[in-house]
C-alpha atoms as a PDB file:
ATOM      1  CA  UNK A   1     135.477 154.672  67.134  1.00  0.00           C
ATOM      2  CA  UNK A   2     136.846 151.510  68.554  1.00  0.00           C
ATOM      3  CA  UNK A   3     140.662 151.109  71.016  1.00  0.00           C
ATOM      4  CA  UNK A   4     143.092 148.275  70.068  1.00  0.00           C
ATOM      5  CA  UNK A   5     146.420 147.270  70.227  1.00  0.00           C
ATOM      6  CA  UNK A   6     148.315 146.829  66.792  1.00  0.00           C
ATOM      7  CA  UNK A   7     149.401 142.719  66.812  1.00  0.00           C
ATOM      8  CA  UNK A   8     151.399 142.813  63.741  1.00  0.00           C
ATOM      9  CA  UNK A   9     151.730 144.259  59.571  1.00  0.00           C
ATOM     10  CA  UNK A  10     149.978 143.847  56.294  1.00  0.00           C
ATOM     11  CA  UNK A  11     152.488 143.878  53.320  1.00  0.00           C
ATOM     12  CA  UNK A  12     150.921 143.854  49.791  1.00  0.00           C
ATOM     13  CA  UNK A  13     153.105 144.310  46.730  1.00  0.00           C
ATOM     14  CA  UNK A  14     149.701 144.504  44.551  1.00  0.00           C
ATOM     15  CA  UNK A  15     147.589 147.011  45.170  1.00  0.00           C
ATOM     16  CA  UNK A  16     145.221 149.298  43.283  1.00  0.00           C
ATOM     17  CA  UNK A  17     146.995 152.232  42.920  1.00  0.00           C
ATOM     18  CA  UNK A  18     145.092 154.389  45.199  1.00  0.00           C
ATOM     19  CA  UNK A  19     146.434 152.627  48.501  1.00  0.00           C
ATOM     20  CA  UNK A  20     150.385 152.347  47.245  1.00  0.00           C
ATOM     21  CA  UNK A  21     151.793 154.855  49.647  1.00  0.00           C
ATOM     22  CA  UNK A  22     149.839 153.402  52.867  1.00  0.00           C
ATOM     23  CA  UNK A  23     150.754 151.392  55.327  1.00  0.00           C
ATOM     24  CA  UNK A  24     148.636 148.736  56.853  1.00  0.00           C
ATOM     25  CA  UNK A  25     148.228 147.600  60.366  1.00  0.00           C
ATOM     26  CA  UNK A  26     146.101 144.686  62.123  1.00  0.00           C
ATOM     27  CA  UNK A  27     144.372 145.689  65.193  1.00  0.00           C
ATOM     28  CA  UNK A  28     143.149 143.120  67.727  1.00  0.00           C
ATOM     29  CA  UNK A  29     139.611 144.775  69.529  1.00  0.00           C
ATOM     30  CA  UNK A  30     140.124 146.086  72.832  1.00  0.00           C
ATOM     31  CA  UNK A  31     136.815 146.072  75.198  1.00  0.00           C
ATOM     32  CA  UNK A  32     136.483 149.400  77.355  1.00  0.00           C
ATOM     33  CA  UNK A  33     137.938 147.062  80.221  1.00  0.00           C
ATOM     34  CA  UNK A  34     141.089 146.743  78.560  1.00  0.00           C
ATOM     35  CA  UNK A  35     140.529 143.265  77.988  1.00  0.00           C
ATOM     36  CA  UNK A  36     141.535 142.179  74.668  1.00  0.00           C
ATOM     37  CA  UNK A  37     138.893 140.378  72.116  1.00  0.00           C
ATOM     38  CA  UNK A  38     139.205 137.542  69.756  1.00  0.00           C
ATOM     39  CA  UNK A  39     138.550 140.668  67.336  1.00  0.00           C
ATOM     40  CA  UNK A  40     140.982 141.711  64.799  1.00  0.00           C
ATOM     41  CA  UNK A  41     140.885 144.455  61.895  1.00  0.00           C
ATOM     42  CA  UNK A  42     143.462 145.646  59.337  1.00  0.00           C
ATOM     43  CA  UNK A  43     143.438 149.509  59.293  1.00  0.00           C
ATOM     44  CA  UNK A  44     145.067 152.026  57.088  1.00  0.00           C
ATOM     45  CA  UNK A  45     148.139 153.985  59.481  1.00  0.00           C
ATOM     46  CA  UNK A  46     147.444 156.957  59.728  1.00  0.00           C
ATOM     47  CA  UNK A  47     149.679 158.494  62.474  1.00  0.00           C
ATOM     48  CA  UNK A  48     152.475 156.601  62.379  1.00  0.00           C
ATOM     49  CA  UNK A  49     151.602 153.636  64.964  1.00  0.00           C
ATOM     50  CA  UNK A  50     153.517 150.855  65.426  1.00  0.00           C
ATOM     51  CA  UNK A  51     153.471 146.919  67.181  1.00  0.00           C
ATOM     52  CA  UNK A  52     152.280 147.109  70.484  1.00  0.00           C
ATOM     53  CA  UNK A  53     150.648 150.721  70.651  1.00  0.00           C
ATOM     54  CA  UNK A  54     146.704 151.168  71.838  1.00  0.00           C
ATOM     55  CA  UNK A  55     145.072 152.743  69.081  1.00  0.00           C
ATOM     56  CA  UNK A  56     142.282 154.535  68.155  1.00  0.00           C
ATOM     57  CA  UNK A  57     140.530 153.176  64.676  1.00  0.00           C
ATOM     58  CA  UNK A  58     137.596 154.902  62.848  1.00  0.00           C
ATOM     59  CA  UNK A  59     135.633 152.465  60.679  1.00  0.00           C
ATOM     60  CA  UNK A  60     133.193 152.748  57.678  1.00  0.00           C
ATOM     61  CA  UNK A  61     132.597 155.914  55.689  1.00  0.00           C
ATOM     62  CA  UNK A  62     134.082 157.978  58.686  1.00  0.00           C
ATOM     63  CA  UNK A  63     137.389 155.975  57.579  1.00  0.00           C
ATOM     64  CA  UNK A  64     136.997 157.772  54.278  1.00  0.00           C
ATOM     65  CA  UNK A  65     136.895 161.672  55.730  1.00  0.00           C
ATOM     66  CA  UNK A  66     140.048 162.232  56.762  1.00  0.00           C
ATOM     67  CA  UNK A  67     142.784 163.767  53.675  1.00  0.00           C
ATOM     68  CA  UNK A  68     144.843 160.207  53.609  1.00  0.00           C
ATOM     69  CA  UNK A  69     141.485 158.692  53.031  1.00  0.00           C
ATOM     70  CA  UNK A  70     139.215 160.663  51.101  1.00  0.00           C
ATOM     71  CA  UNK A  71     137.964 158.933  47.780  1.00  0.00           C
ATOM     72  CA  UNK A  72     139.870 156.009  48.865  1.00  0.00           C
ATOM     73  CA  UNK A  73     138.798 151.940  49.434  1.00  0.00           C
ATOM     74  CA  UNK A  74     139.259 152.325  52.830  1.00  0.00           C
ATOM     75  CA  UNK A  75     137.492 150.757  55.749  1.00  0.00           C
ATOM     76  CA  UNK A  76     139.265 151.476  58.836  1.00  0.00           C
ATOM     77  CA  UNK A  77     142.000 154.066  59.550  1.00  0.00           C
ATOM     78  CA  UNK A  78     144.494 154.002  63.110  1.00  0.00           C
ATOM     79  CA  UNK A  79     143.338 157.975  64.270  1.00  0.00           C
ATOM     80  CA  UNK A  80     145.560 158.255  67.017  1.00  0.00           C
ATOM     81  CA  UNK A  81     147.904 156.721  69.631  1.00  0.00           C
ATOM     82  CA  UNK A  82     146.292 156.277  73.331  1.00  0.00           C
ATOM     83  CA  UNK A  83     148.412 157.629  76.030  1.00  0.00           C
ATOM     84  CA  UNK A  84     145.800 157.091  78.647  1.00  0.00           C
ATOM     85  CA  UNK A  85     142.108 156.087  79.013  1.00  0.00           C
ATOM     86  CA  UNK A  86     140.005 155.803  82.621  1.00  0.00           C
ATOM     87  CA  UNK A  87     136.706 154.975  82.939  1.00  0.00           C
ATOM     88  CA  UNK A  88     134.899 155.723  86.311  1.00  0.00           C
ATOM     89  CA  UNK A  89     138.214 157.681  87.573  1.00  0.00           C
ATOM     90  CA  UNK A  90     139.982 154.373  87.275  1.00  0.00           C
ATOM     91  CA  UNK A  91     143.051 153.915  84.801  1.00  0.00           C
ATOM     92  CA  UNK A  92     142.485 151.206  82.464  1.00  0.00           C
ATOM     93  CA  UNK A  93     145.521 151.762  79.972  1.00  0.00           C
ATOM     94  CA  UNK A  94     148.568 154.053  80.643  1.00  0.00           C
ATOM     95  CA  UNK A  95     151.257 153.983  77.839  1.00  0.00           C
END
């Protein structure tokens, strides 16, 4: 599981039909620091996230287990929105 901040929206009128009803999201990497990478993904929404959250994204076949997902050509879904994260007792994001 990586964090990232959503940077911005994927619209695509065509799509197979499996992925009509999601909504997609690019996510720029986020190192453990908080520093931002020159890393960006386009994930599948799957709680509702929007521009400017810190995200949590599961990639690969653990992309595919969740309901939304299952049996689906997915990659990489947005699991949750960070409210906080600290490493060594020391906040690195706070929403």
């Amino acid at each position: 599981m990586i964090t990232g901040k959503i940077v911005g929206t994927v619209v695509a009128t065509n799509k197979v039909e499996t992925l009509l009803s999601m909504k997609f999201l690019i996510v720029r990497r986020m190192k453990i620091t908080g520093k931002m990478t020159d890393d960006y993904i386009v994930a599948v929404d799957g709680v509702g996230a929007g521009v400017g959250e810190v995200v949590l994204v599961a990639q690969g076949s653990s992309a595919r287990q969740t309901d939304m997902t299952e049996k689906r050509p997915v990659d990489a879904i947005i699991m949750g929105i960070v409210d906080t994260f600290e490493v060594d007792s020391k906040v690195v994001y706070q929403k």
